[in-house]
N, C-alpha and C. Protein backbone atom coordinates (compact mmCIF):
# COMPACT_ATOMS: atom_id res chain seq x y z
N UNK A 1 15.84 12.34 -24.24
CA UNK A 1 16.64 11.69 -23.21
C UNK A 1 15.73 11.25 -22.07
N UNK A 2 16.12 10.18 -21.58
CA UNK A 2 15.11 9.69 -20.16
C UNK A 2 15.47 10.70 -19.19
N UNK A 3 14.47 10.92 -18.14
CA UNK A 3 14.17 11.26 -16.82
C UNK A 3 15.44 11.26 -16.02
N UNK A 4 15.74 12.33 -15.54
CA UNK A 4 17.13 11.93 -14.56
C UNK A 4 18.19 11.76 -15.07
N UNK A 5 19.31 12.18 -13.86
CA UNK A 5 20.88 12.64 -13.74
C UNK A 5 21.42 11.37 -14.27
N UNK A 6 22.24 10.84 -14.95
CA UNK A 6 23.02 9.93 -15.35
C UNK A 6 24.65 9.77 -14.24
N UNK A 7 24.80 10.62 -13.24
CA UNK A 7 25.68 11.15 -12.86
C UNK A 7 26.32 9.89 -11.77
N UNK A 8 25.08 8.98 -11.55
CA UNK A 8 25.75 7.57 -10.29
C UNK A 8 26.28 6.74 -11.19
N UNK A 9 25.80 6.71 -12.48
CA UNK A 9 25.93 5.09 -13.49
C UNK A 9 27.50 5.15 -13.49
N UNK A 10 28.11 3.76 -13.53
CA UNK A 10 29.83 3.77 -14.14
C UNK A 10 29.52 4.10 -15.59
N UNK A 11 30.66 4.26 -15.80
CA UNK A 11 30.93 4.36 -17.26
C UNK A 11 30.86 2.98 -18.24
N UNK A 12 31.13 1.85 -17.45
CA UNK A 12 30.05 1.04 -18.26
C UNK A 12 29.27 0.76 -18.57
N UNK A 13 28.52 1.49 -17.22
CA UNK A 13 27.06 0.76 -17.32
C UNK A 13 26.46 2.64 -18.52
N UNK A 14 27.09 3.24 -18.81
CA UNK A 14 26.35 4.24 -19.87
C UNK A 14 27.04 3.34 -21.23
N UNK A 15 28.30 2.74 -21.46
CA UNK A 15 28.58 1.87 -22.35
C UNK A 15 27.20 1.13 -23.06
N UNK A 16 27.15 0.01 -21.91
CA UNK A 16 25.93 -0.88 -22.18
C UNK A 16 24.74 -0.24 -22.66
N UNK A 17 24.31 1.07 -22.16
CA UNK A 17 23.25 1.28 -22.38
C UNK A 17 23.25 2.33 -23.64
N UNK A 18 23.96 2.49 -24.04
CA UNK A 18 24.23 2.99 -25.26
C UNK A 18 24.33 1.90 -26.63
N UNK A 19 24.71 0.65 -26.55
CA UNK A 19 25.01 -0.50 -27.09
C UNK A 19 23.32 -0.98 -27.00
N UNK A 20 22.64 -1.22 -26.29
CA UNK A 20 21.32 -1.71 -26.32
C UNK A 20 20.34 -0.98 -26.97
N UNK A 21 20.70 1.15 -26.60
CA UNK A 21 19.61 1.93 -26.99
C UNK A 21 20.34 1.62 -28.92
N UNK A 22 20.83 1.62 -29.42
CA UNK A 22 21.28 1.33 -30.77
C UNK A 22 20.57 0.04 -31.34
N UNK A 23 20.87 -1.10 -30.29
CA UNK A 23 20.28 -2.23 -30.78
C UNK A 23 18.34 -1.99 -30.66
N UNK A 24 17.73 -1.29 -29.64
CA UNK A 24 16.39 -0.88 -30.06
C UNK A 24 16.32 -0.20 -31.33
N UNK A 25 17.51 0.81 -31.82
CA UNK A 25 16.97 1.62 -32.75
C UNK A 25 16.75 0.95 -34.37
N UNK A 26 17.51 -0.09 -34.40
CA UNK A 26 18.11 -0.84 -35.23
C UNK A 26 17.07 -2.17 -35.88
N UNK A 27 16.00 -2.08 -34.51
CA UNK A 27 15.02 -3.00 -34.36
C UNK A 27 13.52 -1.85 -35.30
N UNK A 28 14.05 -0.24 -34.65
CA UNK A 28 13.00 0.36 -35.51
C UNK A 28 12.25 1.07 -34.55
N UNK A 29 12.51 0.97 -33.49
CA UNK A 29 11.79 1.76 -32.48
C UNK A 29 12.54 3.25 -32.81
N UNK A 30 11.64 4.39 -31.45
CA UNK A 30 12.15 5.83 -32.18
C UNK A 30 12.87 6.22 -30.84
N UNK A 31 13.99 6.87 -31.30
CA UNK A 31 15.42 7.35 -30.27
C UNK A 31 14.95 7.34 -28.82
N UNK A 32 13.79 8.12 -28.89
CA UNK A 32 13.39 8.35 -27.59
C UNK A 32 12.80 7.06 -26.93
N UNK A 33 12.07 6.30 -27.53
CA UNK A 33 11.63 4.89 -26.56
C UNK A 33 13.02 4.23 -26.34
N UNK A 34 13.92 4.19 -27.23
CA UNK A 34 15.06 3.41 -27.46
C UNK A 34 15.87 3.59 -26.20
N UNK A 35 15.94 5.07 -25.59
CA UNK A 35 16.93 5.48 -24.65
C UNK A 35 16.31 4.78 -23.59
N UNK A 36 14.67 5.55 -23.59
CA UNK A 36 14.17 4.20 -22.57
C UNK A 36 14.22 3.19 -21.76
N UNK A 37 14.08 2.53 -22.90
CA UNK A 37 14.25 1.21 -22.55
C UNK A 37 15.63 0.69 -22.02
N UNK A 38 16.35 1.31 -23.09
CA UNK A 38 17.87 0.75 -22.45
C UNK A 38 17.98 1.49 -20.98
N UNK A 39 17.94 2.62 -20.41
CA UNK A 39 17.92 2.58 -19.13
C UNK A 39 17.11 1.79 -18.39
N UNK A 40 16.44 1.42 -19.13
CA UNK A 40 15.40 0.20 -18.17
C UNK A 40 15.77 -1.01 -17.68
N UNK A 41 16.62 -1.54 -18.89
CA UNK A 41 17.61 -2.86 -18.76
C UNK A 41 18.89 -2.41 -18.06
N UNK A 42 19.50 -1.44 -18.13
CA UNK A 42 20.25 -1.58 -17.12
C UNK A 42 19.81 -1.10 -15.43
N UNK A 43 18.95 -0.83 -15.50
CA UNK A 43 18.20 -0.50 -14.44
C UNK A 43 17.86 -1.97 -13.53
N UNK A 44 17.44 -2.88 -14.26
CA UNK A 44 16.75 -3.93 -14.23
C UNK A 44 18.22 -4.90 -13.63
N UNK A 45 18.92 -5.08 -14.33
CA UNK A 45 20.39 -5.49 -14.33
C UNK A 45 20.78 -5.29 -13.80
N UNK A 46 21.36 -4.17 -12.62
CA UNK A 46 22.13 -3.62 -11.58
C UNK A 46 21.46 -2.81 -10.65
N UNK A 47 20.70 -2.80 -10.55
CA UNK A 47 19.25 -2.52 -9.79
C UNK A 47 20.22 -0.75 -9.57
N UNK A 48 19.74 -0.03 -10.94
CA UNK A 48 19.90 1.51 -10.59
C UNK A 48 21.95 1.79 -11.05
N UNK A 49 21.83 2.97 -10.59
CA UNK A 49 23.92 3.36 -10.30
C UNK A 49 24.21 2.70 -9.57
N UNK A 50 25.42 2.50 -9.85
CA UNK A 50 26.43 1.83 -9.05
C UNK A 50 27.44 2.65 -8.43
N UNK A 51 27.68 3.91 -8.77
CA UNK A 51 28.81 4.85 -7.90
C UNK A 51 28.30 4.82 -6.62
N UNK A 52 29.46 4.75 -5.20
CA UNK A 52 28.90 4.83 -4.01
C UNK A 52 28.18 6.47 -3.60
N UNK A 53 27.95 6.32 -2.78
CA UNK A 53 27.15 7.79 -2.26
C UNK A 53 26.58 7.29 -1.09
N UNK A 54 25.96 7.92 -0.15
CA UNK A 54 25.45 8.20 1.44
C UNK A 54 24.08 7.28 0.96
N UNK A 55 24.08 6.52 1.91
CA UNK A 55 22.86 5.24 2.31
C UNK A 55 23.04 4.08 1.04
N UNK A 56 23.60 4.24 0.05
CA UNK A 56 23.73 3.27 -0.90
C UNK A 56 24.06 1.70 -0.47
N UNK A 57 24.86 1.59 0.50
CA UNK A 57 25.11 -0.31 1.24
C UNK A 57 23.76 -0.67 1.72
N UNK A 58 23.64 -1.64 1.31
CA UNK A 58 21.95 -2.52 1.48
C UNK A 58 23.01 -3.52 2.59
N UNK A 59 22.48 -3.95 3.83
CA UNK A 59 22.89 -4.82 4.79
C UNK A 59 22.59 -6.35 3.81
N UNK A 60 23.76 -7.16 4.14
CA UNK A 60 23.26 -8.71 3.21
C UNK A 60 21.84 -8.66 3.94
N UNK A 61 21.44 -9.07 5.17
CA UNK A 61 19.93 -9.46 5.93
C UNK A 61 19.13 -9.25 5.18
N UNK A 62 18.83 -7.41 4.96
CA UNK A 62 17.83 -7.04 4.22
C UNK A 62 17.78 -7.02 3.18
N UNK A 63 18.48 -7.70 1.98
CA UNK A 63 19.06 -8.20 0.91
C UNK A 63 18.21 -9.51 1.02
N UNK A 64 18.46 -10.30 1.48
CA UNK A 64 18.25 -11.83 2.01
C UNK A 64 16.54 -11.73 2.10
N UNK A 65 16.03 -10.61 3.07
CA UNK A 65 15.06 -10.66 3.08
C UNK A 65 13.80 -10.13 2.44
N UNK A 66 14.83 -9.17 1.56
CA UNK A 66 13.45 -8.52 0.42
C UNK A 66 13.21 -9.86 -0.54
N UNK A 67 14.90 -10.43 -1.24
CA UNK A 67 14.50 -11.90 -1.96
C UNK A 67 13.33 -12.65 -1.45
N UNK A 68 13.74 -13.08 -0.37
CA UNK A 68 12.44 -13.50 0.33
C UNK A 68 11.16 -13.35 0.56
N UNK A 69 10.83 -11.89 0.62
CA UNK A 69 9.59 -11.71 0.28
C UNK A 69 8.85 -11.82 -1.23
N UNK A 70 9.98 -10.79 -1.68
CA UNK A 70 10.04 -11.21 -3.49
C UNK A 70 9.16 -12.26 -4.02
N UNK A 71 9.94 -13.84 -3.48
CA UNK A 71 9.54 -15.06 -3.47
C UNK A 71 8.35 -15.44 -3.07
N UNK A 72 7.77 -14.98 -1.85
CA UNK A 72 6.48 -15.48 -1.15
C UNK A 72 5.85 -14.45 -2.14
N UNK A 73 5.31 -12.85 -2.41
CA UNK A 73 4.78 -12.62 -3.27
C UNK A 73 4.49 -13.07 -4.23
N UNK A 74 5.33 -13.95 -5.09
CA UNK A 74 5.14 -14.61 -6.53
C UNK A 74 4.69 -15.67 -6.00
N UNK A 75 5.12 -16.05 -4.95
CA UNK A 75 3.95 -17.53 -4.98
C UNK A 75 2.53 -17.56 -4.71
N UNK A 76 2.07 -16.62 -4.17
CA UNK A 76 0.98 -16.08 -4.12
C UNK A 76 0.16 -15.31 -5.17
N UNK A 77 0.55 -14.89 -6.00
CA UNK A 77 -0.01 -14.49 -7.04
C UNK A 77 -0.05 -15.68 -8.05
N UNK A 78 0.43 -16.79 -8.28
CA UNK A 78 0.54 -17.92 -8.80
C UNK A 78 -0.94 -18.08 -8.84
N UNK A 79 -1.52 -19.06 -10.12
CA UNK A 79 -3.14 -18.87 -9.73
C UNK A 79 -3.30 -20.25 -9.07
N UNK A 80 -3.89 -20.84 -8.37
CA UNK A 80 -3.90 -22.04 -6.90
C UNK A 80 -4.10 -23.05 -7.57
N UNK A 81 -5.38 -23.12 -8.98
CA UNK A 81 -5.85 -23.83 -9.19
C UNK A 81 -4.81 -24.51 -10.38
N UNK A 82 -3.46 -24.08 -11.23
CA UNK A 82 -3.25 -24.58 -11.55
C UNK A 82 -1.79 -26.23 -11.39
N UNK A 83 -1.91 -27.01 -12.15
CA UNK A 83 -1.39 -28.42 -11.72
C UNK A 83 -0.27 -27.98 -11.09
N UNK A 84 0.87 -27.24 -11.54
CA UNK A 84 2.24 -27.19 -10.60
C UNK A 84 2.15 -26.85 -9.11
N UNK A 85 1.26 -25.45 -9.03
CA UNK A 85 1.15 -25.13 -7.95
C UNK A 85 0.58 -26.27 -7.32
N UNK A 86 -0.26 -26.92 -7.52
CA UNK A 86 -0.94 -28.32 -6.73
C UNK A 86 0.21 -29.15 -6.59
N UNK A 87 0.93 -29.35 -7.34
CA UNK A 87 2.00 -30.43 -7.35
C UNK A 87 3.02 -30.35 -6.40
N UNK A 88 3.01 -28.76 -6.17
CA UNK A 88 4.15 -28.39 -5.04
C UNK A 88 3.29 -28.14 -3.85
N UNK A 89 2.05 -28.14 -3.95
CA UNK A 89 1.62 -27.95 -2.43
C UNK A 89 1.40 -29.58 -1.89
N UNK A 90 1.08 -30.71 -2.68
CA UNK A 90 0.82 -31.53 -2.34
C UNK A 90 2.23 -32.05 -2.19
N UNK A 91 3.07 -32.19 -2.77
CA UNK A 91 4.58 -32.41 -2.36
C UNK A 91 5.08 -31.50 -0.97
N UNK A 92 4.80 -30.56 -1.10
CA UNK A 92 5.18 -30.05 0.82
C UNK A 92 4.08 -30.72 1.67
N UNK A 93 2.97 -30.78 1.70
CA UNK A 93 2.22 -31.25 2.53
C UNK A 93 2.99 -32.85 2.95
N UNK A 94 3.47 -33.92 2.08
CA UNK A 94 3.43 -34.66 2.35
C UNK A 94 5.14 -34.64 3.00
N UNK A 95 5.71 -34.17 3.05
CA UNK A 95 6.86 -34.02 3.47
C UNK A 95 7.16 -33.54 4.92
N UNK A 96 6.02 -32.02 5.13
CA UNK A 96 5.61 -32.44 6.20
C UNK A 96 5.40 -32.52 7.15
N UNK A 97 4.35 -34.37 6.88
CA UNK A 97 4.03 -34.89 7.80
C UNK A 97 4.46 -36.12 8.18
N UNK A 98 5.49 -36.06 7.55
CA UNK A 98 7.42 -37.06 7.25
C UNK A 98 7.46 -36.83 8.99
């Protein structure tokens, strides 16, 4: 079994992840990577449980603004030299100076 209480997830979201760890097993992987992973995808999917509990409400702002960073991170790791990234820096540059 994976790491940790199952005790925040809804009962769908142990549904789903019971339906996926089957579809790993089915693929041939072994029970234990299988459970894995499927907590991984729903992990990934609903970022964690969904039952409420104490500090669980994320403010929209800081919602708004982790995306946001999210975003500037990946554009930065983008490698500079290749054509899109050029294509979009030379397309903002010229916009501007609109």
């Amino acid at each position: 079994m994976s790491k940790g209480s199952k005790d925040k997830y809804t009962a769908k979201q142990k549904r789903q992840a019971e339906l996926i760890e089957n579809s790993y097993e089915k693929r041939g992987l072994s029970r234990k990577t299988a459970q894995q992973r499927a907590w991984q995808t729903i992990n990934k999917q609903s970022g964690g449980g969904e039952k409420s509990g104490a500090g669980r409400h994320v403010p929209a702002k800081a919602k708004r603004a982790a995306r946001q960073d999210s975003g500037h991170r990946a554009a930065v790791a983008r490698v500079k030299g290749s054509a899109r990234v050029q294509k979009i820096l030379t397309s903002h540059r010229a916009s501007a100076s609109d």
